[in-house]
PDB file of N, CA and C in Angstrom:
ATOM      1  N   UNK A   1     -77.870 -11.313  -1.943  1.00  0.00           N
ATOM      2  CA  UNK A   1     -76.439 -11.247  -1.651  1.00  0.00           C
ATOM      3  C   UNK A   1     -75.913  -9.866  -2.034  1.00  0.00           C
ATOM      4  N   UNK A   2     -75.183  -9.397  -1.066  1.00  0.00           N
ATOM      5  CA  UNK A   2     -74.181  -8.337  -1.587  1.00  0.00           C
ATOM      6  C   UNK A   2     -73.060  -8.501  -2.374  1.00  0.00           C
ATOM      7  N   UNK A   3     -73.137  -8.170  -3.941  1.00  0.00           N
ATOM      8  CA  UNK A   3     -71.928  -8.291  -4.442  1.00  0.00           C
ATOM      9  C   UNK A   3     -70.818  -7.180  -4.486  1.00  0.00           C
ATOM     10  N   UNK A   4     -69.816  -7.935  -4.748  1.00  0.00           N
ATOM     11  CA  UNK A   4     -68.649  -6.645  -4.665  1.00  0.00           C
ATOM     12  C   UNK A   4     -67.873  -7.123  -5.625  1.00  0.00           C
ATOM     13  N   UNK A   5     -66.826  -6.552  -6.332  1.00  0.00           N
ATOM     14  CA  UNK A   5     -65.647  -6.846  -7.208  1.00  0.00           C
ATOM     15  C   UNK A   5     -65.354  -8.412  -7.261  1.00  0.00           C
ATOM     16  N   UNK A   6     -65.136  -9.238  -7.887  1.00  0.00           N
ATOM     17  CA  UNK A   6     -65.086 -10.532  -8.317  1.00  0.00           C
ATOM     18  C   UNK A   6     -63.490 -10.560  -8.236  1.00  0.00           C
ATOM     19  N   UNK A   7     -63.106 -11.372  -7.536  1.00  0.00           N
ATOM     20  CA  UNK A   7     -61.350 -11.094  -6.899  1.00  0.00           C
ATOM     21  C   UNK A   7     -61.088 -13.273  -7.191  1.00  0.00           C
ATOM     22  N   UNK A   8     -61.740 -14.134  -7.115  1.00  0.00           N
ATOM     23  CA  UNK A   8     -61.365 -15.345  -7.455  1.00  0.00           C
ATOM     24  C   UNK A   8     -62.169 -16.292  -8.124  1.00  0.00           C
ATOM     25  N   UNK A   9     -61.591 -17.334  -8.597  1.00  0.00           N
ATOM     26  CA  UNK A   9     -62.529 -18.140  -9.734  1.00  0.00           C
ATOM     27  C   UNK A   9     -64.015 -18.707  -8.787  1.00  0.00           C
ATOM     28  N   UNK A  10     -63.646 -18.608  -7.636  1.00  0.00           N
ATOM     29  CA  UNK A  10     -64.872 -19.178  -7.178  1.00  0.00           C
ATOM     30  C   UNK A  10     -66.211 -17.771  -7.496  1.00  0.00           C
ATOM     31  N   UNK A  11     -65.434 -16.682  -6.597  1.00  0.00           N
ATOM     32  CA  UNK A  11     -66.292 -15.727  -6.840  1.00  0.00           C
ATOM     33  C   UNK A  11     -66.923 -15.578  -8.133  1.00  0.00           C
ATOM     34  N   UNK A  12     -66.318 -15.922  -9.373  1.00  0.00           N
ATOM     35  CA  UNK A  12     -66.663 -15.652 -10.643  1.00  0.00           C
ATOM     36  C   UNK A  12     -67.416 -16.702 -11.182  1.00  0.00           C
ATOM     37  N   UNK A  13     -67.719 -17.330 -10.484  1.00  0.00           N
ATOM     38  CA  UNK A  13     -68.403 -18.863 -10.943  1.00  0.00           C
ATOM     39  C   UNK A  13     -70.238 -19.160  -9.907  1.00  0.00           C
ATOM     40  N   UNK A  14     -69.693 -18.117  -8.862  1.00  0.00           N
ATOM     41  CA  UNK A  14     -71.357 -17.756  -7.995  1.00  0.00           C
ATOM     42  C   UNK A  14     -71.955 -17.001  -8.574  1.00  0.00           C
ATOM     43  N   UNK A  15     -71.081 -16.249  -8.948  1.00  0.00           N
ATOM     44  CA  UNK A  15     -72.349 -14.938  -9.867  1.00  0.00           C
ATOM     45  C   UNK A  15     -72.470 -15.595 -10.972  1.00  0.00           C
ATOM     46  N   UNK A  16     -71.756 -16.104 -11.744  1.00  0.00           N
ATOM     47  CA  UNK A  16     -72.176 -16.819 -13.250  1.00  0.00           C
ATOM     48  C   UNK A  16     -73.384 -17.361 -12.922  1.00  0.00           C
ATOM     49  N   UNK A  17     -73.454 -18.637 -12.030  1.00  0.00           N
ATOM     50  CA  UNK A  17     -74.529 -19.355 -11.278  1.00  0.00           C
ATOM     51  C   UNK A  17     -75.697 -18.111 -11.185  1.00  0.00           C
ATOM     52  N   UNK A  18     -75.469 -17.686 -10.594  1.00  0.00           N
ATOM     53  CA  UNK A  18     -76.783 -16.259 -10.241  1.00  0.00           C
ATOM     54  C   UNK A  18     -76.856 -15.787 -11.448  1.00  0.00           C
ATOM     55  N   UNK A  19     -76.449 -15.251 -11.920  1.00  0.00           N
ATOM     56  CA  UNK A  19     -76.890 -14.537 -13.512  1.00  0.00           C
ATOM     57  C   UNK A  19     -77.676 -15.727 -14.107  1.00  0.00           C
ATOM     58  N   UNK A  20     -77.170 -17.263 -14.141  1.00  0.00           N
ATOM     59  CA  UNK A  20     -78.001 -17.944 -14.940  1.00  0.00           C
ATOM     60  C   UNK A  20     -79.314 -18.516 -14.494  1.00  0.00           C
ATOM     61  N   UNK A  21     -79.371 -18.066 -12.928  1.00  0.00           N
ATOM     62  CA  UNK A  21     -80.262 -18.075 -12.144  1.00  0.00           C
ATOM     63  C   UNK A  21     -81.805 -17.304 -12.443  1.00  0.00           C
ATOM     64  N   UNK A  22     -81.036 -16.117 -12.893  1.00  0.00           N
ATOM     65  CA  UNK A  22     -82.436 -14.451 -12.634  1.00  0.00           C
ATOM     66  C   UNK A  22     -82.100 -13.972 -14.159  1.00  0.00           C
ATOM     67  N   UNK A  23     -81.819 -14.137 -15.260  1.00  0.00           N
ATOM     68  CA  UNK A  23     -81.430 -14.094 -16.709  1.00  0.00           C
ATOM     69  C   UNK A  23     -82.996 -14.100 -16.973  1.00  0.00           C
ATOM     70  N   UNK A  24     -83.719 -14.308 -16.743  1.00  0.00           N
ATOM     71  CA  UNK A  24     -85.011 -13.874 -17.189  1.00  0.00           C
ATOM     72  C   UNK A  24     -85.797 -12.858 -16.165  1.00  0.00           C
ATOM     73  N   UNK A  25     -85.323 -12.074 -15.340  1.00  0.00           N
ATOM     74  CA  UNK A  25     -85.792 -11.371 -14.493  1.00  0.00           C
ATOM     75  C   UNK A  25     -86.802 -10.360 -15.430  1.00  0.00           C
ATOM     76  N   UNK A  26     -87.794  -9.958 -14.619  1.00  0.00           N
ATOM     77  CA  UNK A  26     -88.564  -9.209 -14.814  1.00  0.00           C
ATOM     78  C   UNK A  26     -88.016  -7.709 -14.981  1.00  0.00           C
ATOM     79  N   UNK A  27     -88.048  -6.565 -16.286  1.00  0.00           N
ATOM     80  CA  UNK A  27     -87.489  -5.568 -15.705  1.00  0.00           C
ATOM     81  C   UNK A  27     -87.911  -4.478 -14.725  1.00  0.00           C
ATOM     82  N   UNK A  28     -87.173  -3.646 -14.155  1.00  0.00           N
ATOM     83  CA  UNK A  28     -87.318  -2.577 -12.881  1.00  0.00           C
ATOM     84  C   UNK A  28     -87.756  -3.373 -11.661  1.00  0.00           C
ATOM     85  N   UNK A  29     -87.142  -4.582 -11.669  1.00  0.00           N
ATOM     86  CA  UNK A  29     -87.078  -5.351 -10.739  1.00  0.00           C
ATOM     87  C   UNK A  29     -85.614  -5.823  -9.798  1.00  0.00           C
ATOM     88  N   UNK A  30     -86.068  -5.871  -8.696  1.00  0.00           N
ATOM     89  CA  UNK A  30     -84.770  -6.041  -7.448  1.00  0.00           C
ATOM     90  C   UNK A  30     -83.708  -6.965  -8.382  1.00  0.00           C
ATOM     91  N   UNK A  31     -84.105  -8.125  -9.137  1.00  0.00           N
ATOM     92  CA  UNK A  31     -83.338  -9.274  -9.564  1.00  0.00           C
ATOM     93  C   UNK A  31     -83.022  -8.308 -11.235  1.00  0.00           C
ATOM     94  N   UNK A  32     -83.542  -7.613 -11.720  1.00  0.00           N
ATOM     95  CA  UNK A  32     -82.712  -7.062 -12.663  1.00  0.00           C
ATOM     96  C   UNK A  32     -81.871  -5.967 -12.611  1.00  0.00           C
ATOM     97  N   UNK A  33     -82.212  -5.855 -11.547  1.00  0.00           N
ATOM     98  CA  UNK A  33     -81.290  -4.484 -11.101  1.00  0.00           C
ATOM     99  C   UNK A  33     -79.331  -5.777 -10.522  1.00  0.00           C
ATOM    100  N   UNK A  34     -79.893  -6.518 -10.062  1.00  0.00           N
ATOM    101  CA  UNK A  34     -78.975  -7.456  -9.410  1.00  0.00           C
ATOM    102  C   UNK A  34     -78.355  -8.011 -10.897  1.00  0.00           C
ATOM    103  N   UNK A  35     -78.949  -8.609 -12.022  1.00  0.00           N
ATOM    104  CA  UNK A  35     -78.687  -9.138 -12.812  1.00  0.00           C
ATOM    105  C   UNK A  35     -77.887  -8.205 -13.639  1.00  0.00           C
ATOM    106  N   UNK A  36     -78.090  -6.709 -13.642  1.00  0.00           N
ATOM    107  CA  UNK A  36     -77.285  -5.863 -14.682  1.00  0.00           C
ATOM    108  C   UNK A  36     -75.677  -5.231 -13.500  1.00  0.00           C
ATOM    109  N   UNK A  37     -75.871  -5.506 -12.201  1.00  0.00           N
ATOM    110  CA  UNK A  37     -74.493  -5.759 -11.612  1.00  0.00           C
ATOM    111  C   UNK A  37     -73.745  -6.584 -11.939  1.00  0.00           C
ATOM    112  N   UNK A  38     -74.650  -7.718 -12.068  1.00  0.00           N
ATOM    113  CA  UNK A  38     -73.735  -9.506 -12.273  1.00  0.00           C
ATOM    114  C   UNK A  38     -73.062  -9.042 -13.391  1.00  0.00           C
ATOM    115  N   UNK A  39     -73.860  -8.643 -14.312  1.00  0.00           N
ATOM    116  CA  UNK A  39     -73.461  -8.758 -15.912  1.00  0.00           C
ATOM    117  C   UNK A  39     -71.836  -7.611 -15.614  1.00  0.00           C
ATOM    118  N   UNK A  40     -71.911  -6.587 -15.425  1.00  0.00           N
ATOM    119  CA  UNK A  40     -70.818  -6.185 -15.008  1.00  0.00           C
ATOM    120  C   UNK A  40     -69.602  -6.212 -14.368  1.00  0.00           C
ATOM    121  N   UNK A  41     -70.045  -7.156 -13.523  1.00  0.00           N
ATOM    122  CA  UNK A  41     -68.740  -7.602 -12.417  1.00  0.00           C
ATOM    123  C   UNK A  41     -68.422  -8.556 -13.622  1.00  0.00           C
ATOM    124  N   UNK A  42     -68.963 -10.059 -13.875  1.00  0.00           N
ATOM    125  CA  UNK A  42     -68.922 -11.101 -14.767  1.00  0.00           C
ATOM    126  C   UNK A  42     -67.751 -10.615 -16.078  1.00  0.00           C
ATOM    127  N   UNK A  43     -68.234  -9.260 -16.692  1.00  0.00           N
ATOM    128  CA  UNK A  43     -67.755  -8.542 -17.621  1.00  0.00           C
ATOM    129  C   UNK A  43     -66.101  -8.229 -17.114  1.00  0.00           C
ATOM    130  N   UNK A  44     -66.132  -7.563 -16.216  1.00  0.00           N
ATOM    131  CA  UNK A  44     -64.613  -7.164 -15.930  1.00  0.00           C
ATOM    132  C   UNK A  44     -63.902  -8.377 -15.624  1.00  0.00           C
ATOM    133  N   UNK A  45     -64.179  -9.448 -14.735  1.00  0.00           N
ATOM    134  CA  UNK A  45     -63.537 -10.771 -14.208  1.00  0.00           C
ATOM    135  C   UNK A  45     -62.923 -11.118 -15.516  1.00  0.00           C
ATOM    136  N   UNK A  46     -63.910 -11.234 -16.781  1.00  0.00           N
ATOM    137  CA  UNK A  46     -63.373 -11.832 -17.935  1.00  0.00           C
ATOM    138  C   UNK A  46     -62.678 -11.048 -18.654  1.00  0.00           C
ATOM    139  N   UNK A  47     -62.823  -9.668 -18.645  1.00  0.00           N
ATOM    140  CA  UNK A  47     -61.634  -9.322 -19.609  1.00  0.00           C
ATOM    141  C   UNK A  47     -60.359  -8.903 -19.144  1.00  0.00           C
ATOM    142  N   UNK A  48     -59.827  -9.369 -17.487  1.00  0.00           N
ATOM    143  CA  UNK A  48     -58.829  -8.868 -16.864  1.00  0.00           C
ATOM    144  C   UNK A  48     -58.295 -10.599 -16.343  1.00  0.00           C
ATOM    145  N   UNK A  49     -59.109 -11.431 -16.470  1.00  0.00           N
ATOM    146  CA  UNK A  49     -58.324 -13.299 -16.431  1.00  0.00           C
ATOM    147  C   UNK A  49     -58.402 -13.991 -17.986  1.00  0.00           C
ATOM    148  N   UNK A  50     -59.683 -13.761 -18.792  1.00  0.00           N
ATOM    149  CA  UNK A  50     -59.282 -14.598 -20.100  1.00  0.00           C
ATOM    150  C   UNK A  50     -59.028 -13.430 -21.500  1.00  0.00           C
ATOM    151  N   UNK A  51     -58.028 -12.998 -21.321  1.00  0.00           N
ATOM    152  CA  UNK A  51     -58.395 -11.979 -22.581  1.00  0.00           C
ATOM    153  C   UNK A  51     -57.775 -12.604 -23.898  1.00  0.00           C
ATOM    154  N   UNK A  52     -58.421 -12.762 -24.913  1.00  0.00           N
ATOM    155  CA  UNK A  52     -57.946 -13.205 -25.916  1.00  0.00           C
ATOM    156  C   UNK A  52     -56.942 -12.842 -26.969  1.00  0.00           C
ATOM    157  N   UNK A  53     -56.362 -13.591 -27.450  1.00  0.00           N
ATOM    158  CA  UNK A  53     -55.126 -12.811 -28.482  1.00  0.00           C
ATOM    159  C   UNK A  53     -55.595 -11.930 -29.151  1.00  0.00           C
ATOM    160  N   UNK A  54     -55.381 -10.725 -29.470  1.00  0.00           N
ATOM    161  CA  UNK A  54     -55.417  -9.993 -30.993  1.00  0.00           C
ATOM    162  C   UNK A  54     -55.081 -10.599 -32.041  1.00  0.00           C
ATOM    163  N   UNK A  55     -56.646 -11.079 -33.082  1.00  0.00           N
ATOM    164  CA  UNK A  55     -56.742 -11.751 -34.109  1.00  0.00           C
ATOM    165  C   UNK A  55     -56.526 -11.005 -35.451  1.00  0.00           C
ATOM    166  N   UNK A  56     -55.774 -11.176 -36.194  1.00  0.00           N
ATOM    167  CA  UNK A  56     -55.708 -10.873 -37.503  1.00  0.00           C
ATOM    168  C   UNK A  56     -56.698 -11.286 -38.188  1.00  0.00           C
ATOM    169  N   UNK A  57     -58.061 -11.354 -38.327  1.00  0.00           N
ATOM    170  CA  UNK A  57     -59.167 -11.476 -39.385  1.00  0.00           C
ATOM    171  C   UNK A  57     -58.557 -12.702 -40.523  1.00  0.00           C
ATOM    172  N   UNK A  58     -57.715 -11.723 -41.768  1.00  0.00           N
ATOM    173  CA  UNK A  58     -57.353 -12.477 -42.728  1.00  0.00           C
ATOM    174  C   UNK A  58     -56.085 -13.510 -42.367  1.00  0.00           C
ATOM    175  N   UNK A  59     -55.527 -13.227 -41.613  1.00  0.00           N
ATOM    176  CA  UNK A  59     -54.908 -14.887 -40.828  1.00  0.00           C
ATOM    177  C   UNK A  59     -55.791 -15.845 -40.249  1.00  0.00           C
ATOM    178  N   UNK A  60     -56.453 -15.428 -39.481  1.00  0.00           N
ATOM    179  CA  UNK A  60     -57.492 -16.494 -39.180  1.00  0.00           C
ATOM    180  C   UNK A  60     -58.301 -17.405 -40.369  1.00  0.00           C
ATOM    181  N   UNK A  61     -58.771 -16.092 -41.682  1.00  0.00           N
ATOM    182  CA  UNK A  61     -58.916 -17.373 -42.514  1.00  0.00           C
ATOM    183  C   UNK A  61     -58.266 -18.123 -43.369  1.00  0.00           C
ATOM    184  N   UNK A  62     -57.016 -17.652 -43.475  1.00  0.00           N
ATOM    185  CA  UNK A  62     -56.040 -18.487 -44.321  1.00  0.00           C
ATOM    186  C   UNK A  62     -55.779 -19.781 -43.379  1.00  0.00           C
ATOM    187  N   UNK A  63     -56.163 -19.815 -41.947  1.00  0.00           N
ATOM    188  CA  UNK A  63     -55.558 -20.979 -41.048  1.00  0.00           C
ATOM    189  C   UNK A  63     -56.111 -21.939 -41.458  1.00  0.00           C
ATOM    190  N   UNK A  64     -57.854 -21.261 -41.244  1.00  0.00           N
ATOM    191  CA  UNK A  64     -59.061 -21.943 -41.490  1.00  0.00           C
ATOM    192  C   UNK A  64     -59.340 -22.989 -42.608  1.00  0.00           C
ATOM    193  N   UNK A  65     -58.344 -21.575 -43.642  1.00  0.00           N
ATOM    194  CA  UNK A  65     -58.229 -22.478 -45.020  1.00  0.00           C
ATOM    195  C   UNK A  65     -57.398 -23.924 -45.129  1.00  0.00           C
ATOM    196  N   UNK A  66     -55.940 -23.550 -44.608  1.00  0.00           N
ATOM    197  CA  UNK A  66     -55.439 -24.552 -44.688  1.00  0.00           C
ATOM    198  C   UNK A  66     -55.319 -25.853 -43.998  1.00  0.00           C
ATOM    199  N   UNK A  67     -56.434 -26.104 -42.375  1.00  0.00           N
ATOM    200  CA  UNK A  67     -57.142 -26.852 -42.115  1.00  0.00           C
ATOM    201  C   UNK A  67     -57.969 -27.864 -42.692  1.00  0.00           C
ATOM    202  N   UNK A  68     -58.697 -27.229 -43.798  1.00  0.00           N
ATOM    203  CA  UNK A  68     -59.808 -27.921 -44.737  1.00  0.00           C
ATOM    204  C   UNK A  68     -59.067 -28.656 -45.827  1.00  0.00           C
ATOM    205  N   UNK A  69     -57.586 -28.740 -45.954  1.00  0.00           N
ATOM    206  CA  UNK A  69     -57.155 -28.984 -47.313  1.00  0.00           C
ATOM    207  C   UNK A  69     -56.971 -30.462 -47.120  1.00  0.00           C
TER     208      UNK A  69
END
């Protein structure tokens, strides 16, 4: 397949599929050469649809803490 820029959840969910497909590819091979695109497109999709809050470290474990009490 020709990939190109990952533009919808479907698109981002075929290549996931394919990456978990060829994730053991042989290297200097057609499928790792394909697999270190996936990993890239895969890469941008996620940090431009799920990006996560900016975590405060020591808030996170005081939360943590007061969870356990």
């Amino acid at each position: 397949m020709n990939w190109k820029v990952l533009k919808t959840e479907d698109d981002y969910n075929k290549a996931s599929m394919r990456m978990m497909e060829i994730f053991n590819a042989e290297p200097n091979t057609p499928e790792s050469d394909e697999l270190d695109l996936l990993i890239v497109l895969v890469k941008d999709y996620d940090e431009k649809h799920y990006q996560l809050p900016d975590l405060d470290a020591l808030e996170v474990i005081k939360y943590k803490c007061k969870k356990w009490e």
